[in-house]
Protein backbone atom coordinates (compact mmCIF):
# COMPACT_ATOMS: atom_id res chain seq x y z
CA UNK A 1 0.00 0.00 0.00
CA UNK A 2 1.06 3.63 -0.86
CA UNK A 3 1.87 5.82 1.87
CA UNK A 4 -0.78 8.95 2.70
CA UNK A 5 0.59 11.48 0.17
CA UNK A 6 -0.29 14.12 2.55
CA UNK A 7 1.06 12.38 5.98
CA UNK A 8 4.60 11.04 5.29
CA UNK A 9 7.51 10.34 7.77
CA UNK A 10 10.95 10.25 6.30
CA UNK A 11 14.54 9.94 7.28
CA UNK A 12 17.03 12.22 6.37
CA UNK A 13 21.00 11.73 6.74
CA UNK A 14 23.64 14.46 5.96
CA UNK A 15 21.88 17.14 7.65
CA UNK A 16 25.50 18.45 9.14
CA UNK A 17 26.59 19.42 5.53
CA UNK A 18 24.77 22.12 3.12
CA UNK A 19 22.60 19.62 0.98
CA UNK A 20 20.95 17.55 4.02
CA UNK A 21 20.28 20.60 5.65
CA UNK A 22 18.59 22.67 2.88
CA UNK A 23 16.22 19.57 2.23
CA UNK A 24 15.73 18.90 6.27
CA UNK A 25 14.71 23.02 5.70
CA UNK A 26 12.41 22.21 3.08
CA UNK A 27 10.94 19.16 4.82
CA UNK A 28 10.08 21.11 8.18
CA UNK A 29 7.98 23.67 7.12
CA UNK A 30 6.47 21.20 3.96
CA UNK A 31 2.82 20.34 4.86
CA UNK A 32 2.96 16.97 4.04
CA UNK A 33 6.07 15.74 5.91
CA UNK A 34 4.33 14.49 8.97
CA UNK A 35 8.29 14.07 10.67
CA UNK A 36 11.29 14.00 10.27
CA UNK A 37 13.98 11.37 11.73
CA UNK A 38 17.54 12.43 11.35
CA UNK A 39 20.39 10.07 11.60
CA UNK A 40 23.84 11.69 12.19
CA UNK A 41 27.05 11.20 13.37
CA UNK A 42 26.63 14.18 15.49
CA UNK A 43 23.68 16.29 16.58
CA UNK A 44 22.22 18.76 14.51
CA UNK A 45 21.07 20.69 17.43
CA UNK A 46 17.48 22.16 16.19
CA UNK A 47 14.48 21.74 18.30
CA UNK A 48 10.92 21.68 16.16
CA UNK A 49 8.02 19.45 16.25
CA UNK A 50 8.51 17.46 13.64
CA UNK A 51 11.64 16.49 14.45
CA UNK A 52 13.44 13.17 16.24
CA UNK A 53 17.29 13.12 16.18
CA UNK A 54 19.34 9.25 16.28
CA UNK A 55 22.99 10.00 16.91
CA UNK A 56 24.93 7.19 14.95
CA UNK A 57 28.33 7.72 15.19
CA UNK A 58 29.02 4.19 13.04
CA UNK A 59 26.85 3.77 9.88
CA UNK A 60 27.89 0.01 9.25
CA UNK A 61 26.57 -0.91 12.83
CA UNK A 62 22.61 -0.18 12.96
CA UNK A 63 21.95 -3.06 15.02
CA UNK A 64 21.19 -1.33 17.96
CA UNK A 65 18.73 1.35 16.08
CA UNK A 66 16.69 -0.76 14.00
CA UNK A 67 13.78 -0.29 15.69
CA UNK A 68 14.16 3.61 15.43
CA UNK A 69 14.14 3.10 11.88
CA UNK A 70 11.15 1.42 11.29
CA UNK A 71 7.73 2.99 9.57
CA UNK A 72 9.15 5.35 7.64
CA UNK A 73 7.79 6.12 3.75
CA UNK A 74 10.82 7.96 2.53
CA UNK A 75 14.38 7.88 3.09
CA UNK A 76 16.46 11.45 1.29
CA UNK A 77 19.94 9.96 1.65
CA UNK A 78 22.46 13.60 1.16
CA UNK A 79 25.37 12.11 3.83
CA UNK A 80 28.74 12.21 1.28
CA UNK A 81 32.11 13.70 1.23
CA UNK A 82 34.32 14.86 -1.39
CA UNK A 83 36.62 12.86 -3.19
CA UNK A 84 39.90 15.38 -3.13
CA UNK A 85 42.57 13.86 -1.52
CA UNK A 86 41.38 10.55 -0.37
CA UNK A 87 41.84 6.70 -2.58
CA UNK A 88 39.57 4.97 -4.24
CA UNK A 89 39.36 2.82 -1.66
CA UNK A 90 38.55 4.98 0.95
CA UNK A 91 36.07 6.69 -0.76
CA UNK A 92 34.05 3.67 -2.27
CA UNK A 93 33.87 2.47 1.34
CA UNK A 94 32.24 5.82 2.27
CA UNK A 95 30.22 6.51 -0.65
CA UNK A 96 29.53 2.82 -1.39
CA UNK A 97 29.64 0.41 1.27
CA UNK A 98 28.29 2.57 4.11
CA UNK A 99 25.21 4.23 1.80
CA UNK A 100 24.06 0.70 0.42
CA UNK A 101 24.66 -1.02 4.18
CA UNK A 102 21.73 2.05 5.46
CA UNK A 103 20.04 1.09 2.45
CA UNK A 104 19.86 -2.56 2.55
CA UNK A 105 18.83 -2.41 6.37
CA UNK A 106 15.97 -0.20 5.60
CA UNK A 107 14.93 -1.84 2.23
CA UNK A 108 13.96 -4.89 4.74
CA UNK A 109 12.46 -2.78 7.32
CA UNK A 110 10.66 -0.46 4.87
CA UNK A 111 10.41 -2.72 1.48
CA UNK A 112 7.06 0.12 0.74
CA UNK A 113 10.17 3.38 1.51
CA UNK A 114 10.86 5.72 -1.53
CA UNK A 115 14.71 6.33 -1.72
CA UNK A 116 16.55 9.24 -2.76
CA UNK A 117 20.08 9.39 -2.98
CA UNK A 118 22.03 12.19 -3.81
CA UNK A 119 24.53 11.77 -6.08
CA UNK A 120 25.82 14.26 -8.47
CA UNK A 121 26.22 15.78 -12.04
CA UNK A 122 28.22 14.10 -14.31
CA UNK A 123 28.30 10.93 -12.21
CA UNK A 124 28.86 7.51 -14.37
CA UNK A 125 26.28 5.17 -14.80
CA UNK A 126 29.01 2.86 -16.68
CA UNK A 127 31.19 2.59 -14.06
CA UNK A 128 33.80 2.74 -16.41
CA UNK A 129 34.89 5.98 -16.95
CA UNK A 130 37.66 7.67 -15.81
CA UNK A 131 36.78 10.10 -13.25
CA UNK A 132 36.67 8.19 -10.05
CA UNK A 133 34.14 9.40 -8.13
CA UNK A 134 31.97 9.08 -11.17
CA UNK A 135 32.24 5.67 -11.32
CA UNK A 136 32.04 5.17 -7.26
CA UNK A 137 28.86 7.48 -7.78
CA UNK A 138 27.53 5.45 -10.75
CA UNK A 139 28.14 1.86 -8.82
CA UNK A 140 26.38 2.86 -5.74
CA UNK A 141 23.57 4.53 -7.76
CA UNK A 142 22.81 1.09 -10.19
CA UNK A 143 23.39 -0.71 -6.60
CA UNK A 144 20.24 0.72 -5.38
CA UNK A 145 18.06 0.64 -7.87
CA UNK A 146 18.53 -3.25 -7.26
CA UNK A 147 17.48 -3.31 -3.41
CA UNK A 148 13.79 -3.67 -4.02
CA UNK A 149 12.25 -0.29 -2.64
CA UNK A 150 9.35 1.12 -3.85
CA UNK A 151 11.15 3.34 -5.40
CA UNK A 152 14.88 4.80 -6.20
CA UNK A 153 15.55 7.74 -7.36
CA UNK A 154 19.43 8.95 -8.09
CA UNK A 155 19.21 13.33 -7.80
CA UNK A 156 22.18 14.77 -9.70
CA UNK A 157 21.98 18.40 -8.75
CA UNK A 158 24.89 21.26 -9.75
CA UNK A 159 25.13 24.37 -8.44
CA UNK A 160 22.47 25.05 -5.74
CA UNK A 161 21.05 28.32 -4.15
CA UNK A 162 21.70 28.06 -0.40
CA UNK A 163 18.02 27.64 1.27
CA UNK A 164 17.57 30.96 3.91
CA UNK A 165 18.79 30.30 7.51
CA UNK A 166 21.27 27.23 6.26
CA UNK A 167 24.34 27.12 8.59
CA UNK A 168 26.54 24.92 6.96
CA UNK A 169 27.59 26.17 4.12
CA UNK A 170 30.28 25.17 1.75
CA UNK A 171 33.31 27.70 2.35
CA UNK A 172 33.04 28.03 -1.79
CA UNK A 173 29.51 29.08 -1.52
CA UNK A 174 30.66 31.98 0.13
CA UNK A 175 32.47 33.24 -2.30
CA UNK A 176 30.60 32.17 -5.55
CA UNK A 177 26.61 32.29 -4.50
CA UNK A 178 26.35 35.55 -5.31
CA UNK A 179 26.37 34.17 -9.56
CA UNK A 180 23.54 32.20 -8.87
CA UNK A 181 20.65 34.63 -10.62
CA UNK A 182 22.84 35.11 -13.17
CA UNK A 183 23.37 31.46 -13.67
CA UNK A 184 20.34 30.86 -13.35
CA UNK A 185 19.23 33.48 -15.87
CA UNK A 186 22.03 32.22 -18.34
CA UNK A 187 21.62 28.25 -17.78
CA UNK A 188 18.84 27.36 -16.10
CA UNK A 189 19.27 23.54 -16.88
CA UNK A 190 22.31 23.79 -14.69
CA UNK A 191 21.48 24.92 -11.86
CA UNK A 192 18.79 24.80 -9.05
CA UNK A 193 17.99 25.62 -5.70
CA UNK A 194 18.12 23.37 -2.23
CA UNK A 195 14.29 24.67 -1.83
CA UNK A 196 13.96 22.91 -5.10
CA UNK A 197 15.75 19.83 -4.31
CA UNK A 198 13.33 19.11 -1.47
CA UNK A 199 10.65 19.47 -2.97
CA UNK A 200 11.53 17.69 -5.86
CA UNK A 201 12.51 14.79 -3.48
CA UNK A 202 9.05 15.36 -1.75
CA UNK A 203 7.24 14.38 -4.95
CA UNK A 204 9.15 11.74 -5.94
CA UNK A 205 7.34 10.29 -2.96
CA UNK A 206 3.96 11.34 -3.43
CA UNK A 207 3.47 11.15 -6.95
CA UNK A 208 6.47 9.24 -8.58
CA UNK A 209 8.66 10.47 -11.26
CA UNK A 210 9.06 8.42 -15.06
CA UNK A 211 12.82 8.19 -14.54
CA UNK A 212 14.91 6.72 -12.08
CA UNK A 213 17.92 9.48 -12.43
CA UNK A 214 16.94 12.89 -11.89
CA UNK A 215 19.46 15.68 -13.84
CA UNK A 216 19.47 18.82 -13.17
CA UNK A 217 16.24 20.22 -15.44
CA UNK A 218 14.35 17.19 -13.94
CA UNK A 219 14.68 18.42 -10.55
CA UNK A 220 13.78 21.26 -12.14
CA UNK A 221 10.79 20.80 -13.69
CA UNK A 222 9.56 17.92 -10.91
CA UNK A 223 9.81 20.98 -8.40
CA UNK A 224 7.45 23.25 -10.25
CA UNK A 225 5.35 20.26 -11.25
């Protein structure tokens, strides 16, 4: 059974970094999110209604949280990290191992949860090309389209419009947010806002999207749908 379009609990990770928090933003004051779990590795620290915080400081042991994560129609997955100055190996156990490990754990809890993970432009659904973080990207995103959800959906945002109020912001936002109408006036295919990312993810949920990546103009357009 679908969940209640208008009532829906989800889970958010990354809420410490500027993408998690701009969709937690959008997902507080969004009439239909009902609440709002987020799992961290430290506390986000904001007190509001809607919202239940699970410290995790070890994402490959969920053992002793399972129960906390049960009942929940959505899941917006935005924990990552960059991939300067760190191997291959190290970052496909970050961006691989530890996102599909959450994922499997709630794809049995939750087999009826919409999933959205956010990945990134340009990422490679070959997994053969020769950016590596492309290709990490690319594995983990074909990985979870095969965990049997009832539905994936792989965001590949660009540049994106700080939401008001955000707190953690990328030091290079400071410096280059101040393009973004212009950007936006000049390519508005590659860019889009964190509002817009939310609520994009939002209907993914409610309503479903025909494709199982989501570029930048399908954010887009699924946010002003």
């Amino acid at each position: 059974m679908s969940p209640d379009p208008a009532h829906l609990n989800v889970i958010i990770t990354g809420a410490t970094g500027m993408v998690g928090e701009g969709v937690l933003l959008t997902c507080l004051e969004h009439p239909a999110i009902a609440s709002v779990l987020l799992v961290s590795r430290k506390p986000y620290g904001l007190q509001h209604p809607k919202l239940k915080e699970c410290i995790l400081p070890d994402f490959m042991h969920l053992d002793n949280i399972r129960d906390q994560l049960n009942g929940y129609d959505a899941c917006f997955f935005c924990a990552g990290i960059s991939s300067a100055g760190i191997s291959e190996a190290d970052y496909t156990h970050i961006t691989y191992d530890i996102t599909l490990h959450f994922a499997e754990v709630l794809a049995g809890l939750n087999p009826n949860m919409v999933f959205c993970y956010v990945s990134g432009a340009l990422t490679d659904s070959t997994e053969k090309g020769r950016i590596m973080w492309a290709r990490v990207k690319g594995r983990t995103e074909n990985a979870l389209t095969r965990l049997g959800f009832r539905g994936v959906y792989n965001f590949r945002p660009g540049f994106m419009r700080a939401t008001p109020g955000q707190r953690n912001i990328k030091s290079y936002y400071n410096l280059i947010g101040w393009a973004y109408p212009l950007l936006h006036t000049l390519l508005p295919n590659q860019v889009s806002t964190l509002h817009d990312v939310g609520i994009a993810m939002i209907r993914c949920v409610q309503q479903g999207y025909p494709k199982q990546i989501l570029e930048i103009k399908d954010i887009n357009a699924l946010a002003k749908s």
